[in-house]
C-alpha atoms as a PDB file:
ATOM      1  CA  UNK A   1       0.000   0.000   0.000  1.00  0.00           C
ATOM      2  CA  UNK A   2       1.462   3.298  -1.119  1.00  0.00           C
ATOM      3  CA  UNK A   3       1.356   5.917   1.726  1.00  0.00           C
ATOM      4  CA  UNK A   4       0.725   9.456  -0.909  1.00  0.00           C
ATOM      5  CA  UNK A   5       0.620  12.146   2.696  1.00  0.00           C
ATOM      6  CA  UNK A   6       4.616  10.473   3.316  1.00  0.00           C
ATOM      7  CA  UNK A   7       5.658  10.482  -0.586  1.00  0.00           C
ATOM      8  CA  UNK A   8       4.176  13.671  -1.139  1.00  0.00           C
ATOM      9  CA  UNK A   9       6.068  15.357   2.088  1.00  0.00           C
ATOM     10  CA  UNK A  10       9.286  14.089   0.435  1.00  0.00           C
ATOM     11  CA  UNK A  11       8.926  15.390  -2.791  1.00  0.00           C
ATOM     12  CA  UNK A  12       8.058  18.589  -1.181  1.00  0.00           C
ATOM     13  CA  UNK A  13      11.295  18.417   0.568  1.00  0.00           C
ATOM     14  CA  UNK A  14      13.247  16.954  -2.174  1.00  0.00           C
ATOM     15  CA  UNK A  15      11.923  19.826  -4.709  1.00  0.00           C
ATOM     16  CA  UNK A  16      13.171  22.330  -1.409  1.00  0.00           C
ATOM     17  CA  UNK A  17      16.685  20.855  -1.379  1.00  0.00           C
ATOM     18  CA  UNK A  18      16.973  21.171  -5.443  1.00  0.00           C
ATOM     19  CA  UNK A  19      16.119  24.375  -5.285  1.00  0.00           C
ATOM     20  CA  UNK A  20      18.316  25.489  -2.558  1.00  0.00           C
ATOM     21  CA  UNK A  21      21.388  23.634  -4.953  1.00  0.00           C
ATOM     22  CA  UNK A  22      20.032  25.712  -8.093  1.00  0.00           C
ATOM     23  CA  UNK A  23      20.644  28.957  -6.073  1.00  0.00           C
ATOM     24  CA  UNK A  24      23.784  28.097  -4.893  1.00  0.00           C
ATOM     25  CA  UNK A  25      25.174  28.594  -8.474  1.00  0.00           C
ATOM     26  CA  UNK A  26      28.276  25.849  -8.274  1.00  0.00           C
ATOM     27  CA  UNK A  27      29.794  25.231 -11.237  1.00  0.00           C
ATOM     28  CA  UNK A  28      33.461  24.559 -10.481  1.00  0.00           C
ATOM     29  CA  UNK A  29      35.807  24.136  -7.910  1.00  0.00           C
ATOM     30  CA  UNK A  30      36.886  27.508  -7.575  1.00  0.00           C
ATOM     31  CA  UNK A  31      33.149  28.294  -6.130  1.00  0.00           C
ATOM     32  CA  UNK A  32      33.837  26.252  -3.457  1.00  0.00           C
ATOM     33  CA  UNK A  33      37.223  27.406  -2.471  1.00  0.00           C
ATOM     34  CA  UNK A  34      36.179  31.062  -2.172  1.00  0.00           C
ATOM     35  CA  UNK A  35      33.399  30.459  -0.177  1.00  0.00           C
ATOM     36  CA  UNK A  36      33.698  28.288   2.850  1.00  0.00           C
ATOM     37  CA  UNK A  37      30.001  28.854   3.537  1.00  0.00           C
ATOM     38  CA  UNK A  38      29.066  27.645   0.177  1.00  0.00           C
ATOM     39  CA  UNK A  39      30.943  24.230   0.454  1.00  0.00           C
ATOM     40  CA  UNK A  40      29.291  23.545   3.790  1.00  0.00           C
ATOM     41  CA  UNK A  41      26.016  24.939   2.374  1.00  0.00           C
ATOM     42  CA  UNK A  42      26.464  22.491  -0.745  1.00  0.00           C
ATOM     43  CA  UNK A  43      27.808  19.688   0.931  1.00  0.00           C
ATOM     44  CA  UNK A  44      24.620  19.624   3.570  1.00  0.00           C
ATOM     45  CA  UNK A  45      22.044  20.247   0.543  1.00  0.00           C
ATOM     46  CA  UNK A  46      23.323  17.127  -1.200  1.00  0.00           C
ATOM     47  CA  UNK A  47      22.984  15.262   2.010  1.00  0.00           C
ATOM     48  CA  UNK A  48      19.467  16.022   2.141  1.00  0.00           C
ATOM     49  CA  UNK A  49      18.266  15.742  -1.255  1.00  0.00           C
ATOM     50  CA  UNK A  50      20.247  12.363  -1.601  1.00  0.00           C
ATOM     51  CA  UNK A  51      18.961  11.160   2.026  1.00  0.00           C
ATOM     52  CA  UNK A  52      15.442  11.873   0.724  1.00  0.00           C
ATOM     53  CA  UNK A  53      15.670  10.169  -2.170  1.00  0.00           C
ATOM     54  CA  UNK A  54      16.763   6.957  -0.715  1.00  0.00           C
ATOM     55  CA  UNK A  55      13.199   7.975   0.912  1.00  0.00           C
ATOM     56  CA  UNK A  56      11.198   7.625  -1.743  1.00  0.00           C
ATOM     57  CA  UNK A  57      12.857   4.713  -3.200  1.00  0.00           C
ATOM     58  CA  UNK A  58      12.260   2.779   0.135  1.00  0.00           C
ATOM     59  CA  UNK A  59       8.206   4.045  -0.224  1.00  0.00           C
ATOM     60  CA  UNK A  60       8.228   2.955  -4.016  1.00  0.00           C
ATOM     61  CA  UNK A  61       9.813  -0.386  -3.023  1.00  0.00           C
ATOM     62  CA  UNK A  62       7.729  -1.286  -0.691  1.00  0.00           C
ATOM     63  CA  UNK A  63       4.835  -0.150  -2.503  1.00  0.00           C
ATOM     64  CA  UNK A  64       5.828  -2.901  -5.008  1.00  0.00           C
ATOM     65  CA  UNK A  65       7.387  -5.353  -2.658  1.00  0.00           C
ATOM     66  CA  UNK A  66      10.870  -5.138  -4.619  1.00  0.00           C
ATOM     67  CA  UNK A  67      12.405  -6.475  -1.505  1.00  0.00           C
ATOM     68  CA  UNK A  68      14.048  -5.146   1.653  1.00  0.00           C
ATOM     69  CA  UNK A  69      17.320  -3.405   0.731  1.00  0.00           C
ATOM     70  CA  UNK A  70      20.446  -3.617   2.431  1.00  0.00           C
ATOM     71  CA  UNK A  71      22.267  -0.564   1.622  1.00  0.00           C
ATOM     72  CA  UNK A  72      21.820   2.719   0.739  1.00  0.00           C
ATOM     73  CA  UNK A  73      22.858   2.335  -2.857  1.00  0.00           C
ATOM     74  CA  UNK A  74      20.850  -0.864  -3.015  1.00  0.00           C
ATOM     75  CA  UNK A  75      17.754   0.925  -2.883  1.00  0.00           C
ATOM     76  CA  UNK A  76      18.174   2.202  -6.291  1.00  0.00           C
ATOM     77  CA  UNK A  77      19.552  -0.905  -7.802  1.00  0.00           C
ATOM     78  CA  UNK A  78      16.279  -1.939  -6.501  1.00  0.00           C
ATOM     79  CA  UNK A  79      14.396  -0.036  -8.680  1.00  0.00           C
ATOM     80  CA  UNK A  80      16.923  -0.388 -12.164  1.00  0.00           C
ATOM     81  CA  UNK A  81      16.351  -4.512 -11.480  1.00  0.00           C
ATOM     82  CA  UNK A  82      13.060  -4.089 -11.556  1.00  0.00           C
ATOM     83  CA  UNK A  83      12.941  -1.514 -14.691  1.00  0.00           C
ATOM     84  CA  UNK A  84      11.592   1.751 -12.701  1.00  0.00           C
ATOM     85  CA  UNK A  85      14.410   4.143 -13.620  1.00  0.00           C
ATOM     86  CA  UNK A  86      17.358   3.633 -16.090  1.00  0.00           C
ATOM     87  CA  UNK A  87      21.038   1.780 -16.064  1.00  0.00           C
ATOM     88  CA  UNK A  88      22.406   5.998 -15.918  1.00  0.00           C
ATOM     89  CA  UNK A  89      19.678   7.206 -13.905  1.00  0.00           C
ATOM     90  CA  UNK A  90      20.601   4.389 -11.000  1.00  0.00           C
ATOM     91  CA  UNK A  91      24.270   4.982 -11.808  1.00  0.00           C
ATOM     92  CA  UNK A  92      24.072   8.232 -11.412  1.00  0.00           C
ATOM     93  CA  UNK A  93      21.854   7.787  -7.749  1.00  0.00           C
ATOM     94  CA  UNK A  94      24.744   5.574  -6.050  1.00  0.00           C
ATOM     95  CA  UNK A  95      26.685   8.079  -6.854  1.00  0.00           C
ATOM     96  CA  UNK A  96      25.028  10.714  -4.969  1.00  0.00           C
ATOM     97  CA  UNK A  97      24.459   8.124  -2.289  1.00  0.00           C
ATOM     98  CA  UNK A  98      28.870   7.528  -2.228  1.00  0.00           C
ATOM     99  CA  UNK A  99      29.293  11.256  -1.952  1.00  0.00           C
ATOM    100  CA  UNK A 100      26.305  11.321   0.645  1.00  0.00           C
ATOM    101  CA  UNK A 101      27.575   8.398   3.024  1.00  0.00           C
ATOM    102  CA  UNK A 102      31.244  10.064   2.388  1.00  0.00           C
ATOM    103  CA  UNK A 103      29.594  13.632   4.151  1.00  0.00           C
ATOM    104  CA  UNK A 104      28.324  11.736   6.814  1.00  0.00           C
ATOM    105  CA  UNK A 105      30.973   9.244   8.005  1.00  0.00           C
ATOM    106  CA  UNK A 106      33.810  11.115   6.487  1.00  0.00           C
ATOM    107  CA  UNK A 107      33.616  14.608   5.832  1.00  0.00           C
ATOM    108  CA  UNK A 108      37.195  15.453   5.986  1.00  0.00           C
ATOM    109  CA  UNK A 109      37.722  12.953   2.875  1.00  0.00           C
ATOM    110  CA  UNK A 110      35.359  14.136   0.576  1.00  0.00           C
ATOM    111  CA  UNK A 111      36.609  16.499  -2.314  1.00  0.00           C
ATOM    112  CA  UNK A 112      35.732  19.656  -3.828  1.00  0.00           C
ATOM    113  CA  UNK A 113      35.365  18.232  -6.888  1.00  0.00           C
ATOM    114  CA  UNK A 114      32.817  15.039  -5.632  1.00  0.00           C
ATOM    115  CA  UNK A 115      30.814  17.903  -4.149  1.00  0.00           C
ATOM    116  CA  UNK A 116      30.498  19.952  -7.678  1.00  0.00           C
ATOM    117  CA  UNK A 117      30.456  16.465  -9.498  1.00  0.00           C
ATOM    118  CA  UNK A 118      27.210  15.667  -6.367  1.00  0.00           C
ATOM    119  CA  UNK A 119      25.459  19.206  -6.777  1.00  0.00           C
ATOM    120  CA  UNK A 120      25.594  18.779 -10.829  1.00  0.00           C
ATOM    121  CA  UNK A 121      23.983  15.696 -11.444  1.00  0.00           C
ATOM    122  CA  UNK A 122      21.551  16.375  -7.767  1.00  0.00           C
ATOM    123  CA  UNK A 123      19.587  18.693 -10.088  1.00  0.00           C
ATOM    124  CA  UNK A 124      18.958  16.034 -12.932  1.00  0.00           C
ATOM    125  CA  UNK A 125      19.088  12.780 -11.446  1.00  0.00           C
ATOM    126  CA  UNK A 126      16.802  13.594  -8.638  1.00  0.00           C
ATOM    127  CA  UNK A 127      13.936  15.223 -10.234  1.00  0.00           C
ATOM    128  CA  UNK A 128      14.246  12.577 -12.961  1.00  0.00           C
ATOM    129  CA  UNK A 129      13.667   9.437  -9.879  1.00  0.00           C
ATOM    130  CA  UNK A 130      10.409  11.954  -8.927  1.00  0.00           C
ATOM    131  CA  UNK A 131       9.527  11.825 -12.187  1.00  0.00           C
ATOM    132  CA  UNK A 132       9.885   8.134 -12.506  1.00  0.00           C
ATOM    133  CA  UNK A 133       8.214   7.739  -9.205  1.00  0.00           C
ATOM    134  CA  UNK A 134       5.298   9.641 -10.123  1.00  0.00           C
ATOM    135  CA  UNK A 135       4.527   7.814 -13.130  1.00  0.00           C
ATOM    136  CA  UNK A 136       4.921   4.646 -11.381  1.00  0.00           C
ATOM    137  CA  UNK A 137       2.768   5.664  -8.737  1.00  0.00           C
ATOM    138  CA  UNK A 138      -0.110   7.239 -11.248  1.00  0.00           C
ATOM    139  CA  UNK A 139      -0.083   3.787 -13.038  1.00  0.00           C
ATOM    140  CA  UNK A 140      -1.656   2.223  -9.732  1.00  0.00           C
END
């Protein structure tokens, strides 16, 4: 059973987080480097938007009883097995989830140029798994 009030408060928050990373205006290192603020700023947004994502692949999944996952990144291998978003889309995802789990166990190893790399494809790869989702869900 698909819980819409829960998927539809993530989205929300997921189309807050994208927008936040569209105003932040990062397009290469140097952005980062003269702005402290920024990084932090940057590296925080991708946290979220990435954390929520692995939301609303866990709500799609179990929606469809894909399975349980038992990683992060799984979650959206989950959905590429099982043909919901594309070999690049889900490529793209564990990415954002490697950069994500690197700025929450180990923030002092993560690069300027993962975060750009994060906040570049965070504006395409996550609206496109909303996207995805919706249609999914719509099909119900």
């Amino acid at each position: 059973m698909t819980d819409k009030e829960r998927i539809t408060k993530i989205i929300g928050d997921i189309n807050e987080f994208i927008s936040k990373i569209k105003l932040l205006n990062v397009s290469a290192e140097e952005d980062l480097k003269k702005d402290w603020k920024t990084l932090h700023a940057g590296a925080m947004l991708i946290f979220g938007a990435t954390s929520r994502s692995i939301d609303l692949a866990q709500e799609l999944i179990a929606s469809k009883e894909w399975g349980v996952p038992s990683s992060y990144q799984e979650h959206f291998y989950l959905l590429y097995e099982n043909n919901a978003i594309s070999k690049e889309l889900w490529q793209k995802l564990s990415y954002l989830v490697k950069v994500r789990n690197l700025i929450a166990h180990e923030y002092y190893r993560f690069m300027l140029s993962d975060v750009v790399k994060a906040l570049q494809i965070s504006v395409t790869a996550i609206p496109s798994l909303v996207n995805e989702t919706k249609k999914l869900l719509n099909r119900d």
